[in-house]
Protein backbone atom coordinates (compact mmCIF):
# COMPACT_ATOMS: atom_id res chain seq x y z
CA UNK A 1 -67.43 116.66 -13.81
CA UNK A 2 -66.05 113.80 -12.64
CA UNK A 3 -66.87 110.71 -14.21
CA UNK A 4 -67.57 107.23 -12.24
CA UNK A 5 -66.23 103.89 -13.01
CA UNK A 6 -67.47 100.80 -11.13
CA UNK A 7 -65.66 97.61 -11.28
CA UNK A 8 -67.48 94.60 -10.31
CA UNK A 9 -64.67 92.07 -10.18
CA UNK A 10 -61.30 92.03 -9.12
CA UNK A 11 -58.54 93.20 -11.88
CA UNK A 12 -54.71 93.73 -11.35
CA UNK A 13 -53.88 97.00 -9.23
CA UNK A 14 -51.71 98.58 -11.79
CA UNK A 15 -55.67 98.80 -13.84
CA UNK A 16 -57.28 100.46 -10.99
CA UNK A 17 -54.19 102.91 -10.62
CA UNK A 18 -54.56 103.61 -14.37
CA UNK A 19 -57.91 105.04 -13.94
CA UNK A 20 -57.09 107.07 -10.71
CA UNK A 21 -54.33 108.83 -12.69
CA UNK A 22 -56.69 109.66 -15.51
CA UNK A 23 -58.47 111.41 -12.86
CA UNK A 24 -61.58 108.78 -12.66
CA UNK A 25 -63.37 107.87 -9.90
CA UNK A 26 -63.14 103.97 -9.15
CA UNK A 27 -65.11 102.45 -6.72
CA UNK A 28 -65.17 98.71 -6.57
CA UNK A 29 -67.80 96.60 -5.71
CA UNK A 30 -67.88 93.10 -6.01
CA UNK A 31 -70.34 89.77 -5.22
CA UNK A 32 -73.79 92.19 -6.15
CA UNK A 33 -76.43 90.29 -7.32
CA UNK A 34 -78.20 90.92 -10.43
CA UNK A 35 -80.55 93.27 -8.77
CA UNK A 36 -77.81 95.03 -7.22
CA UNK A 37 -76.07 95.91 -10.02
CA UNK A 38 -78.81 97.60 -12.07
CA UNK A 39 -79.66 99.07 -8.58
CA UNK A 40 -76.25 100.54 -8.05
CA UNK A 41 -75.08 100.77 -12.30
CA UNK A 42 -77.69 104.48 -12.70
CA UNK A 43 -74.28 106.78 -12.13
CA UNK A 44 -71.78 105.57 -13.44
CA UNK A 45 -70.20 106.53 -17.07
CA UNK A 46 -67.27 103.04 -17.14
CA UNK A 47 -68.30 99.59 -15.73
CA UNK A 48 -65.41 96.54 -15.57
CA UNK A 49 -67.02 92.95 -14.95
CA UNK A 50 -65.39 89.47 -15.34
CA UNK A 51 -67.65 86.59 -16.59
CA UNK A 52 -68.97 86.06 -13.32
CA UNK A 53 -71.29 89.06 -13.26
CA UNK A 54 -73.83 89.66 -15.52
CA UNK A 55 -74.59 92.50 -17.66
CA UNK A 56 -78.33 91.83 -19.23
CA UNK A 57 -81.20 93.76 -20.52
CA UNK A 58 -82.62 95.67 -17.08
CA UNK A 59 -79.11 96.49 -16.39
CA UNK A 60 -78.13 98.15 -19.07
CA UNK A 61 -81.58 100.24 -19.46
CA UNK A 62 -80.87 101.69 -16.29
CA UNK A 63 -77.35 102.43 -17.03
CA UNK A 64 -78.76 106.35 -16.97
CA UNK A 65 -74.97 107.32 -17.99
CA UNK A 66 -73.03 104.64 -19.12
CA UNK A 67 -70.55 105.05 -22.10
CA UNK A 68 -68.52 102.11 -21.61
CA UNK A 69 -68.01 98.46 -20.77
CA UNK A 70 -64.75 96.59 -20.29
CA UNK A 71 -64.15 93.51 -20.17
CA UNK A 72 -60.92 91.72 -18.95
CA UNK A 73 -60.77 88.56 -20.95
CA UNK A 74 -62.30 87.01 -24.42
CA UNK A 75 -65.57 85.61 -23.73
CA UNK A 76 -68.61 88.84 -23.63
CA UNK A 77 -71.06 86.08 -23.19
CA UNK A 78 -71.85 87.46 -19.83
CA UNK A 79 -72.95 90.99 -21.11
CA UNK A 80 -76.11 91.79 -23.83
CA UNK A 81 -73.29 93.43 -26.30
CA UNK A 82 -75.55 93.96 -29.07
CA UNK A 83 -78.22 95.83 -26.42
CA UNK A 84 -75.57 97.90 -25.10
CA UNK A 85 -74.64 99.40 -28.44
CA UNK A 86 -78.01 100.05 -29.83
CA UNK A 87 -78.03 101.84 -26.98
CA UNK A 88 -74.62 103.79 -27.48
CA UNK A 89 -72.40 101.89 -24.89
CA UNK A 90 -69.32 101.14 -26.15
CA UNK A 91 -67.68 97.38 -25.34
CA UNK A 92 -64.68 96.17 -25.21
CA UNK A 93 -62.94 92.70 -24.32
CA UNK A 94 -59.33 92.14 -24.18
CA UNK A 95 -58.93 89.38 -26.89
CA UNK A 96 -54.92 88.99 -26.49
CA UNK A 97 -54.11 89.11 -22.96
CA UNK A 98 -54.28 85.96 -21.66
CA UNK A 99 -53.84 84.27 -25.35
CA UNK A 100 -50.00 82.86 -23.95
CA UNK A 101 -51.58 82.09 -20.69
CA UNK A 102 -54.12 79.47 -22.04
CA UNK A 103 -51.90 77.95 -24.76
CA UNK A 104 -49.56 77.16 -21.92
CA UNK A 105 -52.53 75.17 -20.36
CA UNK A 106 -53.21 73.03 -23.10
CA UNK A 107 -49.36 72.07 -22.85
CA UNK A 108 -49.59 71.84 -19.69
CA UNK A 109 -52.92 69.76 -20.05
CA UNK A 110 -51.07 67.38 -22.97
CA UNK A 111 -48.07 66.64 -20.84
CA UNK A 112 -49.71 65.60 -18.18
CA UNK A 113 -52.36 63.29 -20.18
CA UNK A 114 -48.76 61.87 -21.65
CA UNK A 115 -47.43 61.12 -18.92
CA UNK A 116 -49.72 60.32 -16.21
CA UNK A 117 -48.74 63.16 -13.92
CA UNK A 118 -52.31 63.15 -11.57
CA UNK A 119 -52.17 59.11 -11.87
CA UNK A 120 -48.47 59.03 -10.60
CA UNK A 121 -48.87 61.79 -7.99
CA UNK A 122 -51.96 60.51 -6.30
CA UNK A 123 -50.71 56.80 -6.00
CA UNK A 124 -47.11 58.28 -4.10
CA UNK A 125 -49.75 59.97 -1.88
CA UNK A 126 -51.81 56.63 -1.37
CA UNK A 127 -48.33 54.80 -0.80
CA UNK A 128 -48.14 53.23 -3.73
CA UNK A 129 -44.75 52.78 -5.79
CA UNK A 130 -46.74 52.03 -9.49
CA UNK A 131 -43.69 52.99 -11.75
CA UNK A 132 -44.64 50.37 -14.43
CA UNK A 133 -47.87 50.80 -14.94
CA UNK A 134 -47.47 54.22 -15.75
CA UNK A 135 -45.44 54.07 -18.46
CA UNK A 136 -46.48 57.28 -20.74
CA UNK A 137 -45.75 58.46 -24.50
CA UNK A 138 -43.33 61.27 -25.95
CA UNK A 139 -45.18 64.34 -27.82
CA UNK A 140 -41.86 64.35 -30.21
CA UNK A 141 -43.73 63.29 -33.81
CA UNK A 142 -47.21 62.81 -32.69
CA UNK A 143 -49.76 65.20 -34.86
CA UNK A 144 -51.68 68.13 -33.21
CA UNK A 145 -54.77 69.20 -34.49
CA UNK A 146 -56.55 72.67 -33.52
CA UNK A 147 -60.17 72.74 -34.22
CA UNK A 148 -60.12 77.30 -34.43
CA UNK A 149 -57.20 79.29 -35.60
CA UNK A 150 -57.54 82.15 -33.85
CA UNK A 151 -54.85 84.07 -32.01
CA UNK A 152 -54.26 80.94 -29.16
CA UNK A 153 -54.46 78.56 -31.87
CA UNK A 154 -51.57 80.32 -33.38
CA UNK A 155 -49.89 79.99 -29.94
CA UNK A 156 -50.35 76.83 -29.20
CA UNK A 157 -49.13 75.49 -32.89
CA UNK A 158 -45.77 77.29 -32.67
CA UNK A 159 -44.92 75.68 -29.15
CA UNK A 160 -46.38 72.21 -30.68
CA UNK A 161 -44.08 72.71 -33.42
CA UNK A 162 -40.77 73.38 -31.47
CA UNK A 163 -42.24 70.40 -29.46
CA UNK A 164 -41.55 68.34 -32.99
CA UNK A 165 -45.07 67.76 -33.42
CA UNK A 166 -46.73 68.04 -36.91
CA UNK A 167 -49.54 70.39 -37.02
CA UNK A 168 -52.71 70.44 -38.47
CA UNK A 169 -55.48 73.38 -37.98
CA UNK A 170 -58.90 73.65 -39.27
CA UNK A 171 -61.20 77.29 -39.45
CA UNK A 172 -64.44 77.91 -40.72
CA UNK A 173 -62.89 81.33 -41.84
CA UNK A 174 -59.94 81.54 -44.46
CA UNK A 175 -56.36 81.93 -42.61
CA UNK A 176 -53.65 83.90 -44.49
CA UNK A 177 -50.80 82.71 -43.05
CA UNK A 178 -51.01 79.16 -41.22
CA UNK A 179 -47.57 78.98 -40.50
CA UNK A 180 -46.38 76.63 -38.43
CA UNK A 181 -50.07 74.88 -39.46
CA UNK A 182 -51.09 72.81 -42.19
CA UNK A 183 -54.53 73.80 -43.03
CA UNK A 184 -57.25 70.73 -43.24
CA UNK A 185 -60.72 70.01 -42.99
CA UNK A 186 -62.27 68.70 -39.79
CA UNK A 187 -62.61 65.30 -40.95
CA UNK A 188 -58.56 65.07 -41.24
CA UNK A 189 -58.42 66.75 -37.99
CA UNK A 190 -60.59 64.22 -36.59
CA UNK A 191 -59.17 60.98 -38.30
CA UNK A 192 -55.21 61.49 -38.39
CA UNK A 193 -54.43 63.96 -35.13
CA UNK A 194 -52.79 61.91 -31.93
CA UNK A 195 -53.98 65.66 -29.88
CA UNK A 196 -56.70 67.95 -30.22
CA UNK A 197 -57.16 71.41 -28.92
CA UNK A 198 -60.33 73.01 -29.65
CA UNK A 199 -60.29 77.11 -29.46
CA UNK A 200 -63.65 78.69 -30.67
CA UNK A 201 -65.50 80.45 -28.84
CA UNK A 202 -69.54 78.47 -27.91
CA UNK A 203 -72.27 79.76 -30.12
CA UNK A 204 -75.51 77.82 -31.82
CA UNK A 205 -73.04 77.17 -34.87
CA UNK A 206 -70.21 75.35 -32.32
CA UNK A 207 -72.82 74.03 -29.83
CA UNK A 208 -71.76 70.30 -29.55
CA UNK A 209 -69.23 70.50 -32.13
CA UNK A 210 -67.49 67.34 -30.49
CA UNK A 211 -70.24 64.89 -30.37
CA UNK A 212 -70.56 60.98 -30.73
CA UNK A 213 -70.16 61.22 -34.11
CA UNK A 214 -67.26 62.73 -33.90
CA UNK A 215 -65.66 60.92 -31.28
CA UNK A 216 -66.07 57.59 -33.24
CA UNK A 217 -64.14 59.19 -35.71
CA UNK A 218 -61.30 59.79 -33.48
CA UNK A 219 -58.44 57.96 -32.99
CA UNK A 220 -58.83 55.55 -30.71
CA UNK A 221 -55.47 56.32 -28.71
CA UNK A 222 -56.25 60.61 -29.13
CA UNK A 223 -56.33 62.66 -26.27
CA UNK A 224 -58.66 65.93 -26.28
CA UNK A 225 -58.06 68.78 -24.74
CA UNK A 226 -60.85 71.63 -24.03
CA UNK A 227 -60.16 74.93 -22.63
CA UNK A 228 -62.81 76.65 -25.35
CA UNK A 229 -66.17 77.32 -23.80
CA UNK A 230 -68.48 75.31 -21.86
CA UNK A 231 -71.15 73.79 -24.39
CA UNK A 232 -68.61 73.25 -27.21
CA UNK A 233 -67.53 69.53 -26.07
CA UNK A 234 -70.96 67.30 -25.37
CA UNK A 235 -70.17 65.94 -22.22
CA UNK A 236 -72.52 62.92 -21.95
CA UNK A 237 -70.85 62.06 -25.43
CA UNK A 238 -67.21 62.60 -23.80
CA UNK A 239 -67.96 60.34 -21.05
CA UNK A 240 -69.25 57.73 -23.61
CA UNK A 241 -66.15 57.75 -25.69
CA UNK A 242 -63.86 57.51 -22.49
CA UNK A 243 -65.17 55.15 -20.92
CA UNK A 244 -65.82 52.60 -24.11
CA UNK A 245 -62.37 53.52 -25.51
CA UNK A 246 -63.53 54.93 -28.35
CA UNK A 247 -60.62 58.29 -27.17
CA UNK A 248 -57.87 57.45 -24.36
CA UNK A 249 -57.71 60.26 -22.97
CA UNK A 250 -59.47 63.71 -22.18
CA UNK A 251 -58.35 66.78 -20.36
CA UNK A 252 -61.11 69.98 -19.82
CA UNK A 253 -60.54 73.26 -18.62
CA UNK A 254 -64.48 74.53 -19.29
CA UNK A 255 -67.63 72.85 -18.60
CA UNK A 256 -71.39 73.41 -19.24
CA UNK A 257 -72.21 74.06 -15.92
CA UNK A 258 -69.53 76.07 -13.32
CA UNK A 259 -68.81 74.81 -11.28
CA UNK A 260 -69.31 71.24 -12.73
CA UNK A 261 -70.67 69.72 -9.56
CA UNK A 262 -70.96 65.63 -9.71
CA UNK A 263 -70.11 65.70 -13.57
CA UNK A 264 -69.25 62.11 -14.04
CA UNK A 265 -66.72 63.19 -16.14
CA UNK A 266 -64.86 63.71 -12.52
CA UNK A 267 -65.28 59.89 -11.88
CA UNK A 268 -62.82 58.39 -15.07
CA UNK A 269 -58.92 57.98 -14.64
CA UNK A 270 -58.67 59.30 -18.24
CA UNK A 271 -60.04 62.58 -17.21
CA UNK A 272 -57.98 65.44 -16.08
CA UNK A 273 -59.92 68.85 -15.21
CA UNK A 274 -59.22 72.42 -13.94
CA UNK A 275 -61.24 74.87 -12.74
CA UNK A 276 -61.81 77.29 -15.63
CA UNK A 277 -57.89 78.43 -15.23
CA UNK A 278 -56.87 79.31 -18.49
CA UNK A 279 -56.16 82.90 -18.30
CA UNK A 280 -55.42 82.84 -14.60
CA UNK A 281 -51.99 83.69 -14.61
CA UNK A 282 -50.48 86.61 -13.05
CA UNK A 283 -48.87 87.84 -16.49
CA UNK A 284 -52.13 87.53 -18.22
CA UNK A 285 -54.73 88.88 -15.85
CA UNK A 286 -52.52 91.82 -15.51
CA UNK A 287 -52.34 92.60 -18.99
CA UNK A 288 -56.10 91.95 -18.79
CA UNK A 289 -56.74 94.61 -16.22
CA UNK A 290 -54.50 97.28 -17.99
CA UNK A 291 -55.56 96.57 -21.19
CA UNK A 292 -59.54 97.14 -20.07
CA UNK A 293 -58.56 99.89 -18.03
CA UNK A 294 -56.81 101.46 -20.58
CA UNK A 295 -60.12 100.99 -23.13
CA UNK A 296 -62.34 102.44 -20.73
CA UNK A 297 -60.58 105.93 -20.12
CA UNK A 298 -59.75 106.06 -24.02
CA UNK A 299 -63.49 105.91 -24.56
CA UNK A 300 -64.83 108.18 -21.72
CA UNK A 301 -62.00 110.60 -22.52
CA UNK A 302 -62.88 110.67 -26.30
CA UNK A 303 -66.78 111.09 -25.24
CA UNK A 304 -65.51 114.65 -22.98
């Protein structure tokens, strides 16, 4: 027999290939509704979603064959995982793929917050020649601190580092080796860094983990940078704190709602944004697609 694997989202080519040569079926389908899905999921022994399609309750319970769900990237927010296994589905996410691919963002992110690359860019378009007023600040020496020091908190402190920045990391769980990181509690995180970078992932326990409160205890002349999850960073609260000066500067690659619509957040000068980009690389999503291709047929071979 033949088994079926149905990928709901695009992945890179070399993923899809993978699968062929393993002798699976692949058939991709992409843009079904809920409904469609758990219409179409009854054959099929692999699925393959992105975030963007969801992989609830009805689906899964009439997922007649499934053994297996992959799914290219970090967050699994988007599928029932604890559902699936209790009823024997396997899932997988791809935790390291696109790790280098967001800690570039947040660079990328930090350098332009320092030196007003949107500000300076827009006014040449508008005709305007506003070299003065956009005189910006070196990284060299200023403190980073990363609020989660996971695997792209470890990436993004050993580029701040050979940036010459001092770094500072805080984790609810005990970290082994820190190294390039000084290990502190939130409060010195919050109080003494010139940068934060937030990296956990958004559950009841990190829900608003960057509220008021904590913005008042921020320097006022910090820039924060988000490219966690949607719902970790209070928004109204953000917008508060940038536009009373209580942070200078804020930079967000996730929001609560996605798209974000009118967020006012979109409004300030002191507010950089991008669409949700933070593995979209062509490096990372490829290892993304291999790497969830490669789960997939390891599990549906090891099931015969």
């Amino acid at each position: 027999m033949v088994k079926k694997v149905l990928v709901c989202n695009p992945i890179a080519d070399e993923g899809i290939e993978m699968m062929e040569k393993a002798g699976l079926q692949v058939d991709q389908k992409f843009d079904m509704s809920q409904e469609e899905l758990t219409a179409t999921i009854p054959p099929y022994h692999g699925l393959i979603v992105r975030g963007s399609t969801k992989v609830r309750v009805p689906t899964i319970d009439a997922a007649e064959n499934l053994e297996a769900i992959g799914r290219p990237g970090i967050g699994m927010d988007n599928i029932d995982v604890a559902y699936a296994r209790e009823k024997g589905i396997s899932v997988y996410n791809t935790p390291l793929a696109t790790t280098i691919s967001v800690a570039e963002l947040v660079l990328s992110h930090m350098f332009s917050a320092y030196r007003n690359v949107v500000a300076g860019t827009v006014s040449l378009r508008e005709g305007r020649w506003i070299k003065k007023e956009l005189k910006g600040n070196e990284i060299y020496g200023k403190t980073m601190g990363i609020i989660g020091y996971g695997n792209i908190g470890h990436e993004v402190a050993t580029r701040a580092a050979a940036l010459g920045m001092k770094v500072l990391a805080y984790d609810v769980v005990e970290v082994k080796d820190p190294s390039p990181a000084k290990m502190v509690d939130l409060d010195m995180i919050l109080e003494q860094s010139d940068v934060i970078t937030i990296h956990v992932p958004h559950i009841d326990a990190t829900h608003h983990l960057l509220s008021t409160e904590e913005f008042a205890r921020m320097k006022d002349s910090a820039t924060l940078i988000d490219c966690s999850r949607g719902g970790v960073v209070d928004e109204e609260a953000l917008y508060e704190a940038l536009t009373k000066g209580e942070i200078r500067f804020a930079c967000k690659d996730v929001f609560a709602q996605e798209p974000p619509g009118d967020n006012k957040l979109l409004t300030l000068d002191n507010f950089h944004a991008t669409p949700h980009i933070g593995g979209q690389t062509l490096e990372g999503q490829a290892r993304a697609g291999t790497q969830a291709a490669e789960q997939v047929i390891e599990e549906l071979n090891r099931r015969g």
